[in-house]
C-alpha atoms as a PDB file:
ATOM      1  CA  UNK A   1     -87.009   0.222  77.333  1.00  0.00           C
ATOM      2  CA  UNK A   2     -89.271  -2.084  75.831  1.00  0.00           C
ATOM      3  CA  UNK A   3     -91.684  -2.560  72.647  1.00  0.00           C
ATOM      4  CA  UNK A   4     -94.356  -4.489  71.731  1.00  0.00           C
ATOM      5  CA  UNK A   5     -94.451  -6.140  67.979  1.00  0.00           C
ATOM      6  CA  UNK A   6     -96.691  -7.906  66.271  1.00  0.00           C
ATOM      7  CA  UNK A   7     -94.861 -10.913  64.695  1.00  0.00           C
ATOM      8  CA  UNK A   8     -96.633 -15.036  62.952  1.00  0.00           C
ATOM      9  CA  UNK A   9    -100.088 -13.415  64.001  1.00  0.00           C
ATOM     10  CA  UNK A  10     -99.029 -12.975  67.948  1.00  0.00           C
ATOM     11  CA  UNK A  11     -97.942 -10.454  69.825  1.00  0.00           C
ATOM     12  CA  UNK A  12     -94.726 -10.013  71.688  1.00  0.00           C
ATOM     13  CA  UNK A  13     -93.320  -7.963  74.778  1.00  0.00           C
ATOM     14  CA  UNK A  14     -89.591  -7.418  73.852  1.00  0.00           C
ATOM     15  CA  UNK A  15     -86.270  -5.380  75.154  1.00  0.00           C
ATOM     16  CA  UNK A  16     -83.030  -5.329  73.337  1.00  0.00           C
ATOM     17  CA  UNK A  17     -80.737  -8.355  74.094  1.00  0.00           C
ATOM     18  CA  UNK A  18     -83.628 -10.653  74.519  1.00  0.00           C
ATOM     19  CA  UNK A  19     -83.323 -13.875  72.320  1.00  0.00           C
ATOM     20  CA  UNK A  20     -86.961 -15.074  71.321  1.00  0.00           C
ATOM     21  CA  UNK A  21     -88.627 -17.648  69.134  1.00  0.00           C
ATOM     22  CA  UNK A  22     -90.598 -16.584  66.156  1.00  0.00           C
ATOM     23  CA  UNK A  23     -92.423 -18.388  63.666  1.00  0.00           C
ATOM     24  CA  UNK A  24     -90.176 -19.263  60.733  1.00  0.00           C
ATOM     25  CA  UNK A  25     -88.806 -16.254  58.701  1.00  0.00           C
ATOM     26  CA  UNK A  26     -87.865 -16.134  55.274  1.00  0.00           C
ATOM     27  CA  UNK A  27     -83.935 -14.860  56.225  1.00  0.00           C
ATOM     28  CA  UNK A  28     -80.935 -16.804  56.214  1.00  0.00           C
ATOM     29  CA  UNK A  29     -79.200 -17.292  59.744  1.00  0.00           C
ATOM     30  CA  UNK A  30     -77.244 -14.200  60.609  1.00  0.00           C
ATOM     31  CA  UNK A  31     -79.027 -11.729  58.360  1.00  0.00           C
ATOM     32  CA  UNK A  32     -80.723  -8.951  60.186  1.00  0.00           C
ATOM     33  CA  UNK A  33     -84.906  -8.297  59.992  1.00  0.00           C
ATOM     34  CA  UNK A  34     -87.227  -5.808  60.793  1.00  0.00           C
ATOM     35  CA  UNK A  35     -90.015  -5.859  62.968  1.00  0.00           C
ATOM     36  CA  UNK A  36     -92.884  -3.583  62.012  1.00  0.00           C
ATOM     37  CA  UNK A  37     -95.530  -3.066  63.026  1.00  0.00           C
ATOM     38  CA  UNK A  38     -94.425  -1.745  66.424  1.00  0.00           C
ATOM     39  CA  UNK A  39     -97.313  -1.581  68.472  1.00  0.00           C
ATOM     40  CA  UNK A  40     -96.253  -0.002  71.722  1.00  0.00           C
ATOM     41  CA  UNK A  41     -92.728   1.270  73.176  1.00  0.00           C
ATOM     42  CA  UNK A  42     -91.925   2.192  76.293  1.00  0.00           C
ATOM     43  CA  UNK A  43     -88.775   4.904  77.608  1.00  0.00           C
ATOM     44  CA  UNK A  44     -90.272   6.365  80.351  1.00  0.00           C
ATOM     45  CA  UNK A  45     -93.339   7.346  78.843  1.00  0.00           C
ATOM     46  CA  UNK A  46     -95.632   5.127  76.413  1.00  0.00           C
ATOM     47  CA  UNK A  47     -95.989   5.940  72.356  1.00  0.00           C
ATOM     48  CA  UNK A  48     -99.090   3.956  71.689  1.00  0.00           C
ATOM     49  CA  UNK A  49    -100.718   6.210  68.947  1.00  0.00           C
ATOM     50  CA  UNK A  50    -100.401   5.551  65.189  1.00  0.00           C
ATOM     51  CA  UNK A  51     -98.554   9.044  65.061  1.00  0.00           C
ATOM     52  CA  UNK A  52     -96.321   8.476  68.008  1.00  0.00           C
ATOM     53  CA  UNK A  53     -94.921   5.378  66.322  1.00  0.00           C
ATOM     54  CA  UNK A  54     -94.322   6.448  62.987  1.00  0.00           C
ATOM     55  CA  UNK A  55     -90.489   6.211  63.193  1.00  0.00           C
ATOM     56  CA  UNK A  56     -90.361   3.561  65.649  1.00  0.00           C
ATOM     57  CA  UNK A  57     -88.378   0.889  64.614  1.00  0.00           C
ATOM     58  CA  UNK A  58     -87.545  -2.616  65.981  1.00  0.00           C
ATOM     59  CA  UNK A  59     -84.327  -4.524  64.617  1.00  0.00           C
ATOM     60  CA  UNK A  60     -82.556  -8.028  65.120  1.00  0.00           C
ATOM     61  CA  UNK A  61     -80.953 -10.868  64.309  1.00  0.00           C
ATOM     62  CA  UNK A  62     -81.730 -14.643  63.525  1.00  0.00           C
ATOM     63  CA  UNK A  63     -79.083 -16.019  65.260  1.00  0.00           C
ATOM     64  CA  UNK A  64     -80.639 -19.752  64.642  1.00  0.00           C
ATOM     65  CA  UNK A  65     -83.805 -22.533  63.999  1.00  0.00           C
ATOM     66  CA  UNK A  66     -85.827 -24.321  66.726  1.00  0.00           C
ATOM     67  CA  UNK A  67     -88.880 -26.662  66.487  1.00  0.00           C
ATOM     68  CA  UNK A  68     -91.602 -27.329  68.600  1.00  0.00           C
ATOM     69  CA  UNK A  69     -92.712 -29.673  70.426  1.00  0.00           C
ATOM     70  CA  UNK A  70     -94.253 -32.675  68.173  1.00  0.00           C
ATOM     71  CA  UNK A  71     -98.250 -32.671  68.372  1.00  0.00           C
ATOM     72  CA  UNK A  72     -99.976 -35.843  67.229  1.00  0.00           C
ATOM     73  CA  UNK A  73    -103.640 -36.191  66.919  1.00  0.00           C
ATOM     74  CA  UNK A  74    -106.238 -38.767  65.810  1.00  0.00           C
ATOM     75  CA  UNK A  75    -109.631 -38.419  64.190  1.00  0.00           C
ATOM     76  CA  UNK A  76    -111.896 -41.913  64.563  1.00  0.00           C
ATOM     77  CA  UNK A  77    -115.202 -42.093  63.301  1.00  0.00           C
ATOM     78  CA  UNK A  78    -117.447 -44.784  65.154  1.00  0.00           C
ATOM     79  CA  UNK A  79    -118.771 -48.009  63.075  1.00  0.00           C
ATOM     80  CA  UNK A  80    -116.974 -47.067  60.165  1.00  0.00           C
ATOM     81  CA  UNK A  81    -113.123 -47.239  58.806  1.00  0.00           C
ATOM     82  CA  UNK A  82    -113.110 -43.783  59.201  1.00  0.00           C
ATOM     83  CA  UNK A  83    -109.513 -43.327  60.570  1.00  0.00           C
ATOM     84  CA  UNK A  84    -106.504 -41.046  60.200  1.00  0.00           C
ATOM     85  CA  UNK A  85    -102.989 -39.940  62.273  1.00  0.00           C
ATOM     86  CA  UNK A  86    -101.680 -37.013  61.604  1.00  0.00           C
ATOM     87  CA  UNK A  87     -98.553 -35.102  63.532  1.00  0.00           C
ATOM     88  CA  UNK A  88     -97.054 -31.292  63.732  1.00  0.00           C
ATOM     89  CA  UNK A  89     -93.889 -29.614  64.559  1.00  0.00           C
ATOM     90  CA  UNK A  90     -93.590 -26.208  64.038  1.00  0.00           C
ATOM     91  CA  UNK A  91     -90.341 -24.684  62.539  1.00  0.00           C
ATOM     92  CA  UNK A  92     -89.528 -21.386  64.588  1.00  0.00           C
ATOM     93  CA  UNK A  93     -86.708 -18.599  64.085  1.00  0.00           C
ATOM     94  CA  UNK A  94     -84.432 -17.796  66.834  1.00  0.00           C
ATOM     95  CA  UNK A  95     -83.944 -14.045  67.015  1.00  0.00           C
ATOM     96  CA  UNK A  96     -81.831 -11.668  69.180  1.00  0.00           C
ATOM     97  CA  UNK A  97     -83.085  -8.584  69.307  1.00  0.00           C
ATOM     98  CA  UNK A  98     -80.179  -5.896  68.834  1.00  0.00           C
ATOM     99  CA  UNK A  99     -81.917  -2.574  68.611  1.00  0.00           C
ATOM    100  CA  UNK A 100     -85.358  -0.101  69.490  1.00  0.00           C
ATOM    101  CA  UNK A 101     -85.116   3.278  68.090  1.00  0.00           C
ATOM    102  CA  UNK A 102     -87.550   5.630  68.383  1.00  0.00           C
ATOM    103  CA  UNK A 103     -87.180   8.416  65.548  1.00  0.00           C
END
């Protein structure tokens, strides 16, 4: 079985037991969350419509924090001073997923 939630703005293609970075969540490590919207899931047949996937329900854990890799950039504007660094590392939250249920 597996579901597809919408989670930071993206997309995701999930099944329980699957461990997966998302972008940082306001939960404490070890708390359970909720994933809703559910989008799609799949148990031999697919529940795609609004109707279908009333009930559906996708749960897990944050077992942990990651970052990102670090992205550095640099804007430089020709024949003036016009210069400026600037660096990124996103913050992500590692969660297992523990349950689909389809109601």
């Amino acid at each position: 079985m597996y579901a597809v939630i919408a989670t930071g703005g993206k997309q995701r293609r999930i099944e329980a037991g699957q461990r997966l970075d998302v972008e940082l969540l306001a939960v404490p490590v070890g708390e359970e969350v909720a994933f809703t919207p559910v989008l799609v899931v799949d148990d031999g047949t697919v529940l795609a419509t609004p109707d279908e996937l009333d009930g559906a329900l996708v749960r897990g854990r944050v077992v942990g924090e990651a970052k990102g890799p670090k992205i550095d950039g640099f804007t430089y504007k020709n024949a003036t001073t016009n210069r400026r660094r600037w660096g990124h590392r996103q913050r992500y939250s590692t969660v297992e997923i523990t349950q689909i249920a389809i109601a």
